[in-house]
C-alpha atoms as a PDB file:
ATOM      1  CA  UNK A   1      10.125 -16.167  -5.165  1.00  0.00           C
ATOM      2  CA  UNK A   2      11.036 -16.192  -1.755  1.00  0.00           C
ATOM      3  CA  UNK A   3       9.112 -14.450   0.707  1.00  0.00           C
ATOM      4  CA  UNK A   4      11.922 -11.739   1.806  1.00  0.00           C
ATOM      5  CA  UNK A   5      11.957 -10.926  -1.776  1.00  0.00           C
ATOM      6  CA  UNK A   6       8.409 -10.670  -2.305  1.00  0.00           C
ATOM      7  CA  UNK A   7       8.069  -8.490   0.367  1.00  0.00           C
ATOM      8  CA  UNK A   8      10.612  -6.143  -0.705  1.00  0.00           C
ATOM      9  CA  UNK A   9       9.241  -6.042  -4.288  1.00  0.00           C
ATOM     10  CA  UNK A  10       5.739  -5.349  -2.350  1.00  0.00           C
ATOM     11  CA  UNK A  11       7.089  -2.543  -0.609  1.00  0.00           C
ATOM     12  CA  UNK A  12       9.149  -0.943  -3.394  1.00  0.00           C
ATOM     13  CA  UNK A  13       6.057  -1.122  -5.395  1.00  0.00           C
ATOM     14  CA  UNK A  14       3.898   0.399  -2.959  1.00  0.00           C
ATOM     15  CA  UNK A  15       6.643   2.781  -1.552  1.00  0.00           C
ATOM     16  CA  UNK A  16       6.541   4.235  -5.534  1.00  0.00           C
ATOM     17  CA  UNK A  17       2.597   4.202  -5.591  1.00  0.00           C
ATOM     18  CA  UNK A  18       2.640   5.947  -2.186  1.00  0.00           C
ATOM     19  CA  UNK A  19       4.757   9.342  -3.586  1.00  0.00           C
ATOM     20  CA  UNK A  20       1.941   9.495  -6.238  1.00  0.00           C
ATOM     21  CA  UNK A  21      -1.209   9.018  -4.581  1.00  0.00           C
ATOM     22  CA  UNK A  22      -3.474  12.335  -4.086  1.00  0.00           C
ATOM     23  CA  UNK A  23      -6.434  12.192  -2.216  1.00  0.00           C
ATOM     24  CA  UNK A  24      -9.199  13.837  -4.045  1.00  0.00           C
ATOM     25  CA  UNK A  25     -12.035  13.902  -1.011  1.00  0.00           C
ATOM     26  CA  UNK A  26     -11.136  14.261   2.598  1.00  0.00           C
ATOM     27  CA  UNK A  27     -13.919  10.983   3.790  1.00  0.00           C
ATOM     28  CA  UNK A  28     -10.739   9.002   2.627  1.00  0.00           C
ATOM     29  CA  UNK A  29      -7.898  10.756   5.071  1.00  0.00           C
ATOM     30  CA  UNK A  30      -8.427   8.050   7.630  1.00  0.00           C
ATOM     31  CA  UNK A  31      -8.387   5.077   5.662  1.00  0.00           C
ATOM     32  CA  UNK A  32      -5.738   6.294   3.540  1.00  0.00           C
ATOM     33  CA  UNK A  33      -3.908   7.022   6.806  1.00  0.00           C
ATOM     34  CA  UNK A  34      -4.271   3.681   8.201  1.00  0.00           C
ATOM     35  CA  UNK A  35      -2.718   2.829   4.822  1.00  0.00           C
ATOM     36  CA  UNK A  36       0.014   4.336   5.853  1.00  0.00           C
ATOM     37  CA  UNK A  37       0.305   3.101   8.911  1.00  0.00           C
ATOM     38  CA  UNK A  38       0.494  -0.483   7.545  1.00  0.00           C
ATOM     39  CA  UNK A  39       3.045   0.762   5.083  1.00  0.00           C
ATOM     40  CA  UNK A  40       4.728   1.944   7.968  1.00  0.00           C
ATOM     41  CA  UNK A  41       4.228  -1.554  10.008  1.00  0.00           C
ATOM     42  CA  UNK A  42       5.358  -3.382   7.156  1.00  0.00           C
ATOM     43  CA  UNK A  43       8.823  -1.281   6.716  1.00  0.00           C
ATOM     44  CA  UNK A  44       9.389  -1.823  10.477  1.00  0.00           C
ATOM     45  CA  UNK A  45       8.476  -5.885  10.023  1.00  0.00           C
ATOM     46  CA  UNK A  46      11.245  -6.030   7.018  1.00  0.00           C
ATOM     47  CA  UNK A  47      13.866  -4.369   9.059  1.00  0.00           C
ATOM     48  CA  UNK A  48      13.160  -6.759  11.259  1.00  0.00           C
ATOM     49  CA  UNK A  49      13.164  -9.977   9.698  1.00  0.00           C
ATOM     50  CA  UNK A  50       9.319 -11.017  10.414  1.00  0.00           C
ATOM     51  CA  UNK A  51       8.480 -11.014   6.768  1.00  0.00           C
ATOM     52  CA  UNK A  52       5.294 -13.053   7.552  1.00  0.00           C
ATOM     53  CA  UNK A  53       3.981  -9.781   9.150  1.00  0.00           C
ATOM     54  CA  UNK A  54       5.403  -7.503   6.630  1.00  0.00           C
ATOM     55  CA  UNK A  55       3.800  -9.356   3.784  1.00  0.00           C
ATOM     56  CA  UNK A  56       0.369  -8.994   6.092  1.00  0.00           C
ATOM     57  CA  UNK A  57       1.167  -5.507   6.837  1.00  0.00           C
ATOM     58  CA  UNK A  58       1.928  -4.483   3.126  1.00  0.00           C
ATOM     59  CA  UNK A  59      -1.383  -6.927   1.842  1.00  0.00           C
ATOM     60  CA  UNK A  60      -3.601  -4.511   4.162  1.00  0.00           C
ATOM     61  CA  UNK A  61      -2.240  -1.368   2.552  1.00  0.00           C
ATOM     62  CA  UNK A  62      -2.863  -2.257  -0.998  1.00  0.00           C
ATOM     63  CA  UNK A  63      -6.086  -3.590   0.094  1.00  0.00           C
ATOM     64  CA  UNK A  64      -7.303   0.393   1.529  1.00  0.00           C
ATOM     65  CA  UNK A  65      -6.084   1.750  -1.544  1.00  0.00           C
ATOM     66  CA  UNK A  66      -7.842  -0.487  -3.483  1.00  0.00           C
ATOM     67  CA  UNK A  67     -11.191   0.280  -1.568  1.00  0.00           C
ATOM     68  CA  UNK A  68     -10.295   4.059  -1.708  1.00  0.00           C
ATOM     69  CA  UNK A  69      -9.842   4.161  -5.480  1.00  0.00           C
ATOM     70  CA  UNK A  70     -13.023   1.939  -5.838  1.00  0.00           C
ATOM     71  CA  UNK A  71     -14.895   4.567  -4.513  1.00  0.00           C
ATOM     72  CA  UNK A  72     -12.766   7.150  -6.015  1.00  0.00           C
ATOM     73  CA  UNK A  73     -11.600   9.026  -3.094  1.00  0.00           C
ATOM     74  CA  UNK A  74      -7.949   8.974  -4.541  1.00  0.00           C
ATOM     75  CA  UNK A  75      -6.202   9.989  -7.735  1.00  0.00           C
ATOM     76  CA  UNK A  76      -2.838   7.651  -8.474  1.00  0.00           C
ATOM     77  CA  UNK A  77      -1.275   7.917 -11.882  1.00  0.00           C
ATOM     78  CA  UNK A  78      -2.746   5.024 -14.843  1.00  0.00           C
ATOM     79  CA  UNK A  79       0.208   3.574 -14.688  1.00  0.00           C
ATOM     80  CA  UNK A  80      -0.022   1.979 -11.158  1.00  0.00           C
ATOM     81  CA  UNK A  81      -3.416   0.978 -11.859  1.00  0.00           C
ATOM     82  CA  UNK A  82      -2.818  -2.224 -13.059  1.00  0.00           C
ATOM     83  CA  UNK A  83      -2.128  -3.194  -9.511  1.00  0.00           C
ATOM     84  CA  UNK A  84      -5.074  -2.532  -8.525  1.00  0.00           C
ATOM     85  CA  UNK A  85      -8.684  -4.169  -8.849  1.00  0.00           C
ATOM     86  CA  UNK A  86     -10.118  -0.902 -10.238  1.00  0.00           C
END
């Protein structure tokens, strides 16, 4: 797989994950906004074409997600779990 296509199946992925995620204790609001923010970076990096930095950008989110749900600060349906490390 390509790396434009990997990071658009990233994205997708996470952009699904994303409209699902609640945040069950408020010590997790700023890392799951910085998250966001990388979500956010990465988007921008796709648009334009620097899909090295998108792929970082999008790596970073899932990896505060991950740490969030490890220490179960967020809810996110089973389903997506299996993306995850928890």
């Amino acid at each position: 797989m390509e790396l434009e296509e990997l990071c658009k199946s990233e994205i997708e992925k996470m952009e699904s994950i994303l409209k699902e995620v609640m945040v069950k204790d408020v010590r997790a609001l700023e890392v799951y906004n910085l998250a966001l923010s990388y979500f956010t970076d990465a988007k921008h990096f796709f648009d334009k074409k620097d899909f090295v930095r998108a792929f970082e950008a999008i790596v970073i989110c899932w990896a505060y997600l991950d740490a969030c749900l490890h220490f179960n600060f967020l809810e996110i349906p089973e389903e997506f779990k299996k993306h995850f490390t928890v």
